[in-house]
N, C-alpha and C. Protein backbone atom coordinates (compact mmCIF):
# COMPACT_ATOMS: atom_id res chain seq x y z
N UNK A 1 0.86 -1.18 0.00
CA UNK A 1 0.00 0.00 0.00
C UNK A 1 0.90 1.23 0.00
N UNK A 2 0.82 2.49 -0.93
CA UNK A 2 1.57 3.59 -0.66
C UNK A 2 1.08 4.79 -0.01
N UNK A 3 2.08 5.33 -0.15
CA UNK A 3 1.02 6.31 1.51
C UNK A 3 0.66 7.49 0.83
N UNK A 4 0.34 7.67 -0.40
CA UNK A 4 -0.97 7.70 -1.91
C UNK A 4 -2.50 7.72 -0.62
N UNK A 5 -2.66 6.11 -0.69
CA UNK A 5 -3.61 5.68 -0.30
C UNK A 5 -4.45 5.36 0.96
N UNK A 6 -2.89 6.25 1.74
CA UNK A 6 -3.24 5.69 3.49
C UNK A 6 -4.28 7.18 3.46
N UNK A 7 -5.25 7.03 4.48
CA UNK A 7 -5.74 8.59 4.45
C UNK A 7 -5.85 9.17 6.12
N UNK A 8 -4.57 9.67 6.01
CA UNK A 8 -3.84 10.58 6.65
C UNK A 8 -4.39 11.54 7.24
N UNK A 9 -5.37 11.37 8.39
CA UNK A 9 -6.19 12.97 9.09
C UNK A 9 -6.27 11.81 10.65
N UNK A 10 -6.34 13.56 11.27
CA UNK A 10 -6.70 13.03 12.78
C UNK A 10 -7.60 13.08 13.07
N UNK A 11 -8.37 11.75 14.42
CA UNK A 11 -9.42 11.36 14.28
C UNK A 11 -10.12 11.14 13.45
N UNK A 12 -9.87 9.67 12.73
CA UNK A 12 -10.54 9.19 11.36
C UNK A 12 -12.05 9.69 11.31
N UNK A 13 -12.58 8.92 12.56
CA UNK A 13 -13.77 8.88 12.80
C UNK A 13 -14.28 9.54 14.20
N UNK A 14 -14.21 10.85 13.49
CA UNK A 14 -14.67 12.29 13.93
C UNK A 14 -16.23 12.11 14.76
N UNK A 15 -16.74 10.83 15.62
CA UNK A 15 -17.74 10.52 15.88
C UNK A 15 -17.54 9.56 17.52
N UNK A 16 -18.12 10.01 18.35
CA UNK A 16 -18.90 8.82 19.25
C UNK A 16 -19.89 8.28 19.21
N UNK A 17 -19.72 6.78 19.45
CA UNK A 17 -20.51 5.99 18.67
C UNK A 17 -21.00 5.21 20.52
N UNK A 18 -22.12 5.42 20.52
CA UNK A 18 -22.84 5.27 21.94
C UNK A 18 -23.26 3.79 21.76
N UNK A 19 -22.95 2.85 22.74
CA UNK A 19 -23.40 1.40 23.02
C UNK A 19 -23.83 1.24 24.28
N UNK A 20 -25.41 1.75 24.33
CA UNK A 20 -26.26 1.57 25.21
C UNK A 20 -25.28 2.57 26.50
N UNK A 21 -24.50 2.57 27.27
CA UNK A 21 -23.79 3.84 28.16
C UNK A 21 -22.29 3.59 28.20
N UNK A 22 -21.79 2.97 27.27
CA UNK A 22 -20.30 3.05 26.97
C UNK A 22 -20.48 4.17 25.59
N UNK A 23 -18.89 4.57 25.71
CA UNK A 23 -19.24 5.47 24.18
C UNK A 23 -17.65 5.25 23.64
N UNK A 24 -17.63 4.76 22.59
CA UNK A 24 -16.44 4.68 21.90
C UNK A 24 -15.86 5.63 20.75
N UNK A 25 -14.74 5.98 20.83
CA UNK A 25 -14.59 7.07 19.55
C UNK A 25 -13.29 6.24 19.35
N UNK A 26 -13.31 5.94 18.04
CA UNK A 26 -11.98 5.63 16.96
C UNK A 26 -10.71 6.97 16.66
N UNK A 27 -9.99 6.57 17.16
CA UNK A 27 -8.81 7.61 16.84
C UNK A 27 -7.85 7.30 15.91
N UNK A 28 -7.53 5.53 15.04
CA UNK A 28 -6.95 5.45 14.39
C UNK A 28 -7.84 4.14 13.76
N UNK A 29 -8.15 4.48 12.38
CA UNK A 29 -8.67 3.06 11.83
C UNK A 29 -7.48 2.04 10.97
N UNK A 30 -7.81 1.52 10.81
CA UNK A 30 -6.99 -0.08 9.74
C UNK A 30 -6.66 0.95 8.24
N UNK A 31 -7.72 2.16 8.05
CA UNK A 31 -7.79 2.84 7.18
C UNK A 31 -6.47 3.68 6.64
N UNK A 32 -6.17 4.29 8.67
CA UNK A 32 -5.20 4.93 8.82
C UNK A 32 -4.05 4.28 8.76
N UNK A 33 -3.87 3.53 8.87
CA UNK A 33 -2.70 2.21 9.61
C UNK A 33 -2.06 1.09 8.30
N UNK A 34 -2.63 1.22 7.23
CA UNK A 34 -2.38 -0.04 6.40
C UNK A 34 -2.46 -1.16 6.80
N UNK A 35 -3.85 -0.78 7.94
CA UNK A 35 -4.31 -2.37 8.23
C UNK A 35 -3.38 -3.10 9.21
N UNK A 36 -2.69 -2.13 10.24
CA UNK A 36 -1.61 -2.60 11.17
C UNK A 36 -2.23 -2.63 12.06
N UNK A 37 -3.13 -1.34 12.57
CA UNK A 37 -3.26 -1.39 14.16
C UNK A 37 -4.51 -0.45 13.91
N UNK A 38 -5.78 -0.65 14.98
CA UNK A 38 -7.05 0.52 15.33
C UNK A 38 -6.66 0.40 16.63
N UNK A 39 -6.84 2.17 17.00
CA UNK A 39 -7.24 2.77 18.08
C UNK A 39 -8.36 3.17 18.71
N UNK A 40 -8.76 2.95 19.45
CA UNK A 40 -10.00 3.30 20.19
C UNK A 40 -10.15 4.00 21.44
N UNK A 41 -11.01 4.95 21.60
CA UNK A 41 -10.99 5.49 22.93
C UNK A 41 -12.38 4.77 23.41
N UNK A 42 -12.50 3.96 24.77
CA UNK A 42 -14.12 3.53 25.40
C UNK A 42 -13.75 4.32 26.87
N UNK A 43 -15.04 4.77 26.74
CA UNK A 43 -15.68 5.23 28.01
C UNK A 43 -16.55 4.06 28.76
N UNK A 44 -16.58 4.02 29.81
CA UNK A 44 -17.48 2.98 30.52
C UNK A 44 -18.07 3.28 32.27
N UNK A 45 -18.78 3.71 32.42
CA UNK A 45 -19.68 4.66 33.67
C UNK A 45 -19.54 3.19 34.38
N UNK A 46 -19.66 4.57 36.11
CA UNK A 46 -19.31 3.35 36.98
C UNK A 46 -20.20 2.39 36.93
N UNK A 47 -20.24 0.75 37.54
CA UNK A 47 -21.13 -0.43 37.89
C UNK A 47 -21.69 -0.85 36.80
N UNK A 48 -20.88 -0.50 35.13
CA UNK A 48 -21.45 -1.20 33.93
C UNK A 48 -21.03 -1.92 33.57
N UNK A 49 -21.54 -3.06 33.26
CA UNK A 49 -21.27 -4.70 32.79
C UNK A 49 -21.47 -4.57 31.11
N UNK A 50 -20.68 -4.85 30.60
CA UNK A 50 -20.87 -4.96 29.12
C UNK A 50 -21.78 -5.81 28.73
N UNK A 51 -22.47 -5.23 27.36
CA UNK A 51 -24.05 -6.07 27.07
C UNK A 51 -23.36 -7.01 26.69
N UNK A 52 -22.31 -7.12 25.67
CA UNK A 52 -21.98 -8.22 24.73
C UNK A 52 -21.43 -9.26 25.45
N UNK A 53 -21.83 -10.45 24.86
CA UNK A 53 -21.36 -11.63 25.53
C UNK A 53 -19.58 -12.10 25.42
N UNK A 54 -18.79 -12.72 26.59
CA UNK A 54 -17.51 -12.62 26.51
C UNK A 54 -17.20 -13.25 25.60
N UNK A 55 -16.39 -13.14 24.92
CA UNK A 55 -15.76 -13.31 23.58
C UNK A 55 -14.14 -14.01 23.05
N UNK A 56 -13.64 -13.71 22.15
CA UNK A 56 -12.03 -14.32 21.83
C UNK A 56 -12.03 -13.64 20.05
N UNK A 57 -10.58 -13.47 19.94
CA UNK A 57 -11.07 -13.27 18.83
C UNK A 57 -9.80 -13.70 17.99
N UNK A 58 -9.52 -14.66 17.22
CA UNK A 58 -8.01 -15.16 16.23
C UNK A 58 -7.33 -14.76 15.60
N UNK A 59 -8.11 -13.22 15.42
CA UNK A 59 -7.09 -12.94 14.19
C UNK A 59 -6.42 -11.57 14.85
N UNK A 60 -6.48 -11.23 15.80
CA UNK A 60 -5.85 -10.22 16.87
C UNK A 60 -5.68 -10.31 17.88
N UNK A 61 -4.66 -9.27 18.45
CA UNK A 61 -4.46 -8.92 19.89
C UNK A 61 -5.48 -7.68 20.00
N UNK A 62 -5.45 -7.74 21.31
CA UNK A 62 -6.33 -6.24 21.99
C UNK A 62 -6.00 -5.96 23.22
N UNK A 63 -5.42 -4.89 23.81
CA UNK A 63 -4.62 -4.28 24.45
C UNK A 63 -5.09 -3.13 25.00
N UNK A 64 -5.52 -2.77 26.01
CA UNK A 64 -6.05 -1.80 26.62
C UNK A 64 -5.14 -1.29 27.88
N UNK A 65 -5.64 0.42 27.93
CA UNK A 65 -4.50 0.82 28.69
C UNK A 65 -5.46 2.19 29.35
N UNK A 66 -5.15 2.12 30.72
CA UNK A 66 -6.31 2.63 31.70
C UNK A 66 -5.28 4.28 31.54
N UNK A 67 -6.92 4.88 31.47
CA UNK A 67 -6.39 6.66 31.72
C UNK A 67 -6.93 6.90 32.65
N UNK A 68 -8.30 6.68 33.45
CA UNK A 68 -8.59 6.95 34.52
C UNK A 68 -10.36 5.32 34.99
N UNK A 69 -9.78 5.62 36.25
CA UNK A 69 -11.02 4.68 36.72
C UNK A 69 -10.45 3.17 36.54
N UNK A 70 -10.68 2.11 37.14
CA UNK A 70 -10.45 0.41 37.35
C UNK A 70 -11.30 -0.54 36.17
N UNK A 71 -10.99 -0.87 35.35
CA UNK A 71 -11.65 -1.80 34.30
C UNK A 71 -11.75 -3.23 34.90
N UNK A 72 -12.42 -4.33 35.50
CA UNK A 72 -12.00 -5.49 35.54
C UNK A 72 -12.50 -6.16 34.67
N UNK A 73 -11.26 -6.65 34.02
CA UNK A 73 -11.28 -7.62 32.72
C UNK A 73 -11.18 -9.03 33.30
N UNK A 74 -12.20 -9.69 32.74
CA UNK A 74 -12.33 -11.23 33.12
C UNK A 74 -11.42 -11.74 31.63
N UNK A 75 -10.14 -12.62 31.72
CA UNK A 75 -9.27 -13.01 30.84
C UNK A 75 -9.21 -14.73 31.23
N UNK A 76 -10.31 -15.46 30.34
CA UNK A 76 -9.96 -16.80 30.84
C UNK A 76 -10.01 -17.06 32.05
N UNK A 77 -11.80 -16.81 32.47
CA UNK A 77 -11.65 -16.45 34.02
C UNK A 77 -10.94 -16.21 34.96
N UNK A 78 -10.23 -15.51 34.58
CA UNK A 78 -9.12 -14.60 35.90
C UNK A 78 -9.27 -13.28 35.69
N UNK A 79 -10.03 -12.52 36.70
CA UNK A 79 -10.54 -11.49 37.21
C UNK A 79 -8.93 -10.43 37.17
N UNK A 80 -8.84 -9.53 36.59
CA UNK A 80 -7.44 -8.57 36.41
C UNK A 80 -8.53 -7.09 36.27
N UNK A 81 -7.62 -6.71 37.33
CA UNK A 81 -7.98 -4.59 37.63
C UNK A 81 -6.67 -3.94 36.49
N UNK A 82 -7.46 -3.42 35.76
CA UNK A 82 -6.18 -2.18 35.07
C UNK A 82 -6.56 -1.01 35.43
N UNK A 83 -5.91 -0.13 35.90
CA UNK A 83 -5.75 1.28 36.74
C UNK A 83 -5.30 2.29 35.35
N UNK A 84 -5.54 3.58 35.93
CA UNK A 84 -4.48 4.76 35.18
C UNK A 84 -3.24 3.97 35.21
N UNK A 85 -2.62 3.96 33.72
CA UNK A 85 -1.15 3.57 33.86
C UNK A 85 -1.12 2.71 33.29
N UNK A 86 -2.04 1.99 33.11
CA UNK A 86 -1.83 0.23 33.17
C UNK A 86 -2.02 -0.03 32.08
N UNK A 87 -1.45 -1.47 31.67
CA UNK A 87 -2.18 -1.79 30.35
C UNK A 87 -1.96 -3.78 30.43
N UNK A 88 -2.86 -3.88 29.57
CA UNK A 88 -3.34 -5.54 29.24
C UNK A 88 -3.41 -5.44 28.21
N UNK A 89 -2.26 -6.76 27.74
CA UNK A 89 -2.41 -7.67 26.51
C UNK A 89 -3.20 -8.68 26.29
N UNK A 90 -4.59 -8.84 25.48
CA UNK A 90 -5.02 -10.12 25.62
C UNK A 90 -4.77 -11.08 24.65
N UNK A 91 -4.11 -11.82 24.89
CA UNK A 91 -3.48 -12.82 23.16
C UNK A 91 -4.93 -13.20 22.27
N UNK A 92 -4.74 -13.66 21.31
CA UNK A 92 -5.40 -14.58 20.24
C UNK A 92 -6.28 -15.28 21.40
N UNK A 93 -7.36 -16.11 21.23
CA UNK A 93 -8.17 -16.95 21.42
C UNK A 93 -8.48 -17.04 22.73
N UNK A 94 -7.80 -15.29 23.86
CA UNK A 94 -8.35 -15.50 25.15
C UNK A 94 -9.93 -15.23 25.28
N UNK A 95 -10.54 -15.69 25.89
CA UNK A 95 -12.17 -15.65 26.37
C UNK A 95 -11.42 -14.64 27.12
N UNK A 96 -12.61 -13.12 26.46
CA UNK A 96 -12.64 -12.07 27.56
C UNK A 96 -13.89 -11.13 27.92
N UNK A 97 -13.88 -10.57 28.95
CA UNK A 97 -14.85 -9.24 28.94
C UNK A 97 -14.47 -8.21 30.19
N UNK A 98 -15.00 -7.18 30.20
CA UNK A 98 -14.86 -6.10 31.14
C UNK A 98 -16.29 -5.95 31.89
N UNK A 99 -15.81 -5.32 33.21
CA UNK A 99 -16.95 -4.72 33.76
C UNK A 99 -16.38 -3.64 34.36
N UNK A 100 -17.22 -2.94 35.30
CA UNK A 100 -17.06 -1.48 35.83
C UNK A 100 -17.31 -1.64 37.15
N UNK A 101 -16.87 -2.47 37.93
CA UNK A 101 -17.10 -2.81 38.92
C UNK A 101 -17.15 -1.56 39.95
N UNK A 102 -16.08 -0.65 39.66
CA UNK A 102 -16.02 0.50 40.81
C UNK A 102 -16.93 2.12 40.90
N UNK A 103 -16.79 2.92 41.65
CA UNK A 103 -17.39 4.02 41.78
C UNK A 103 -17.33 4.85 41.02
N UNK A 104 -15.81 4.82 40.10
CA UNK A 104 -15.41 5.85 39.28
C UNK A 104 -15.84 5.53 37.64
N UNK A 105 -15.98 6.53 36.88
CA UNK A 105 -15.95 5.97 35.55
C UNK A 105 -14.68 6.16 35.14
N UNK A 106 -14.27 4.61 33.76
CA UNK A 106 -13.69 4.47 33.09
C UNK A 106 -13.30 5.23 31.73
N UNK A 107 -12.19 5.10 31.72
CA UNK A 107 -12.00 5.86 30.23
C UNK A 107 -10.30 5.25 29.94
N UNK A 108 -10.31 4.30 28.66
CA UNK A 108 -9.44 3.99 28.58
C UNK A 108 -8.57 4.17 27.14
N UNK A 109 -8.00 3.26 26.58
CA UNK A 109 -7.50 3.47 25.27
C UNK A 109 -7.67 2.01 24.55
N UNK A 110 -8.09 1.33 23.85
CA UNK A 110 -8.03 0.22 23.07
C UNK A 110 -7.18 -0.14 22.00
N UNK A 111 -6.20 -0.62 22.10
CA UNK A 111 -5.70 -0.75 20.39
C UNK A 111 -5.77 -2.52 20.16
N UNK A 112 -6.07 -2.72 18.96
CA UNK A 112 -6.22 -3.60 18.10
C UNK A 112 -4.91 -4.11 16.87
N UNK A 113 -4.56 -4.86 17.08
CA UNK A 113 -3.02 -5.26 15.87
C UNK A 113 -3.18 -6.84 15.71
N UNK A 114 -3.66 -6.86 13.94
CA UNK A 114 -3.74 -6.53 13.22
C UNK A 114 -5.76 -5.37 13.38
N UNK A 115 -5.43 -4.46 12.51
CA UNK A 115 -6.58 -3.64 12.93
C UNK A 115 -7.71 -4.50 12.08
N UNK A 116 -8.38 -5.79 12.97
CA UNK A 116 -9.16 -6.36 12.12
C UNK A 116 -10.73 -5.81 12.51
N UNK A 117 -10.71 -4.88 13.51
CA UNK A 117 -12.42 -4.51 13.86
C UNK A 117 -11.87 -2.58 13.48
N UNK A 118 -13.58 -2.28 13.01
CA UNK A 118 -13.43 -1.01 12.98
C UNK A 118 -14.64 -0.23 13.80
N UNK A 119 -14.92 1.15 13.57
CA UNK A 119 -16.04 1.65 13.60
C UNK A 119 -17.49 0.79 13.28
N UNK A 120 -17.03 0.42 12.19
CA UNK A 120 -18.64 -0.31 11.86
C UNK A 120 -19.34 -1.38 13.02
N UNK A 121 -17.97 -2.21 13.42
CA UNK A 121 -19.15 -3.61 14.22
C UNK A 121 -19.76 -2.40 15.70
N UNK A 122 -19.09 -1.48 15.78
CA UNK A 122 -19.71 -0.78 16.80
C UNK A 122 -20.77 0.02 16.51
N UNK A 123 -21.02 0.49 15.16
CA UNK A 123 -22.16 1.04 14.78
C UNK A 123 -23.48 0.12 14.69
N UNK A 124 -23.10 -1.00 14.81
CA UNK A 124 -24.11 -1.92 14.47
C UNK A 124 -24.32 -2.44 15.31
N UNK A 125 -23.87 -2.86 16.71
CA UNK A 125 -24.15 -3.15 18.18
C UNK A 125 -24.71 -2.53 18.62
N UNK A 126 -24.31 -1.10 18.43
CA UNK A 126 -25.42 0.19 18.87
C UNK A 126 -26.89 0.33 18.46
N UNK A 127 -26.72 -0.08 17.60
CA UNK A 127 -27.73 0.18 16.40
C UNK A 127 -28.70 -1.29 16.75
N UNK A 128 -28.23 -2.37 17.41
CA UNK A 128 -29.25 -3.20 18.13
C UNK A 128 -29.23 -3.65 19.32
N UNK A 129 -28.28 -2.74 20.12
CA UNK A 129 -29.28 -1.87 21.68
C UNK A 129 -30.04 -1.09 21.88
N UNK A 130 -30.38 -0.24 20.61
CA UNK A 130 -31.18 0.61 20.84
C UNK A 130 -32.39 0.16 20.36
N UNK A 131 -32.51 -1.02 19.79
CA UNK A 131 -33.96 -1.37 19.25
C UNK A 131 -34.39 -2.28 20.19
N UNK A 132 -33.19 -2.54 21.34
CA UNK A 132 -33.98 -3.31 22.26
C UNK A 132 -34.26 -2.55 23.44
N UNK A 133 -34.24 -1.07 23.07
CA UNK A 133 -34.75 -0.23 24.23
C UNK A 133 -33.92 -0.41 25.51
N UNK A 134 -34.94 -0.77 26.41
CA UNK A 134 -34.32 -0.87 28.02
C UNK A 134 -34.36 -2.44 28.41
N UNK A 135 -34.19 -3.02 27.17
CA UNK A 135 -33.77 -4.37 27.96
C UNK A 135 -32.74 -5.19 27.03
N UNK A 136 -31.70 -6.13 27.30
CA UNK A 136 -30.93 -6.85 26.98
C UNK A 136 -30.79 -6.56 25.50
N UNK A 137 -29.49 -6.61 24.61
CA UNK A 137 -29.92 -6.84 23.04
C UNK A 137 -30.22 -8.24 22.64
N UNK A 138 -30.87 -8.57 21.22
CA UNK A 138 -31.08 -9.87 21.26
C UNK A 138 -29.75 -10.59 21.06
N UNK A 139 -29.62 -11.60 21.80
CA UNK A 139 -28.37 -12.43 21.88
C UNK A 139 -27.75 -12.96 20.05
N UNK A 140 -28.92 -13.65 19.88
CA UNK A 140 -28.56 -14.12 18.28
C UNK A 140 -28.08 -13.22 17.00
N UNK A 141 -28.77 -12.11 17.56
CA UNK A 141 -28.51 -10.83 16.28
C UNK A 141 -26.72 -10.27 16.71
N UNK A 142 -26.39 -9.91 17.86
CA UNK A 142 -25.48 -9.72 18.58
C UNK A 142 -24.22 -10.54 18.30
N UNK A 143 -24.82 -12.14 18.13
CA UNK A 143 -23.47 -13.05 18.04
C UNK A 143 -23.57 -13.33 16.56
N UNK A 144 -24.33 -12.76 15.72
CA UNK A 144 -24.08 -12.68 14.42
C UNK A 144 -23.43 -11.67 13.68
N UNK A 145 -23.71 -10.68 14.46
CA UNK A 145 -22.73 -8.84 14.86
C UNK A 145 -21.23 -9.82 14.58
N UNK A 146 -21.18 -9.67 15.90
CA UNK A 146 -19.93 -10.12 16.71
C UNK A 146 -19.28 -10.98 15.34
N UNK A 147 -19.70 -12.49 15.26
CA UNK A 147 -18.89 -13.21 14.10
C UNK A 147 -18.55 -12.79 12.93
N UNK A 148 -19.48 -11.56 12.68
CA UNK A 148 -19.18 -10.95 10.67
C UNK A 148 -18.07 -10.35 10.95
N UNK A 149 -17.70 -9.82 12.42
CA UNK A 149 -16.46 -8.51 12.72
C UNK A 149 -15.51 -9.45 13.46
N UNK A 150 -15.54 -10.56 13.32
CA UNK A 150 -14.10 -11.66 13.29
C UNK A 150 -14.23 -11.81 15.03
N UNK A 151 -15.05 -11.39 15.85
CA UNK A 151 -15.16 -11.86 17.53
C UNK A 151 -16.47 -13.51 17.88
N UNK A 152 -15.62 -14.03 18.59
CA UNK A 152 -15.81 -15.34 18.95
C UNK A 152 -16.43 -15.46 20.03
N UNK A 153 -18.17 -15.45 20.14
CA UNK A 153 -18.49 -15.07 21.06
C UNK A 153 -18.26 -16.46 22.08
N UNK A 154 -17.73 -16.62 23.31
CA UNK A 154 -18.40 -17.89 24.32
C UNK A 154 -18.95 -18.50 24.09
N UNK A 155 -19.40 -19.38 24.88
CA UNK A 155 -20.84 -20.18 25.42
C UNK A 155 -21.39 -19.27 26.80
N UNK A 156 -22.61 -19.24 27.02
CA UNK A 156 -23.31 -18.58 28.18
C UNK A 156 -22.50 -19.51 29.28
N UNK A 157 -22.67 -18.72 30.29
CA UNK A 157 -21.85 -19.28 31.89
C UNK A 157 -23.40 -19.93 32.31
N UNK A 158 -23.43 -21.04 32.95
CA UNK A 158 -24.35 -21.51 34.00
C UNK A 158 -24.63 -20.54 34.58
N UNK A 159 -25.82 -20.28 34.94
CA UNK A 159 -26.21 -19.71 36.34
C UNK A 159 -26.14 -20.82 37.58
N UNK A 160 -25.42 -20.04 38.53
CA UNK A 160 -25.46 -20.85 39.57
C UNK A 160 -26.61 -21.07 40.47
């Protein structure tokens, strides 16, 4: 690819893209990158559990790095706090998810290498939380989301 074709501006995607009370803004797409690496900024308000079901994904890493507030990332069920400062690598094919367990809200940084998710699978998650109003999104539409944008959703956990 020559850098002709890379398209070269800050903040690709000049947009927050709201998922039910997280809000994500893209600061570097696959667009920008020749397909090396996406950046992401997520916000996440205190005591919020992510809608989407925990996941893995093969064809990337994802790496998050705390600017303010405690993320706990469940990594292959092992419960890990990232703080301001901090950052987590999650390899290829780890089962993961976040919650907001604490008082403060989150705000972190996401990067993605190879940049295989963009703006879009988040426009479209959004786009069916909000048709499920104030309750759950539908699971099936969600893990069909999820698989077109290369994420591997779980199996549901037992309820105990």
């Amino acid at each position: 690819m020559s850098l002709q074709s890379i398209d070269l501006t800050v903040n690709p995607a000049d947009e927050t893209i709201r998922l039910g009370p997280l809000a994500v803004r893209f600061l570097v797409t696959g667009e920008n990158s020749a397909g090396t690496i996406a950046v992401f900024e997520v916000a996440v308000p205190s005591g919020q559990r992510l809608m989407a079901p925990a996941h893995s994904h093969d064809h990337f890493e994802e790496t998050f790095y705390g600017i303010a507030g405690v993320l706990t990332w469940t990594v292959d069920a092992k419960p890990i706090d990232v703080g301001p400062g901090q950052a987590l690598c999650i390899p290829r094919g780890a089962v993961h998810r976040f919650d907001n367990n604490g008082a403060e809200d989150v705000k972190g940084l996401c990067m993605v290498a190879p940049a295989a998710i963009g703006p879009q699978f988040f426009r479209e998650a959004a786009e069916l939380a909000r048709a499920a109003e104030d309750g759950p999104p539908d699971r099936v539409r969600m893990v069909e989301i999820m698989r077109r944008h290369g994420l591997t959703p779980a199996p549901p956990v037992p309820q105990a």
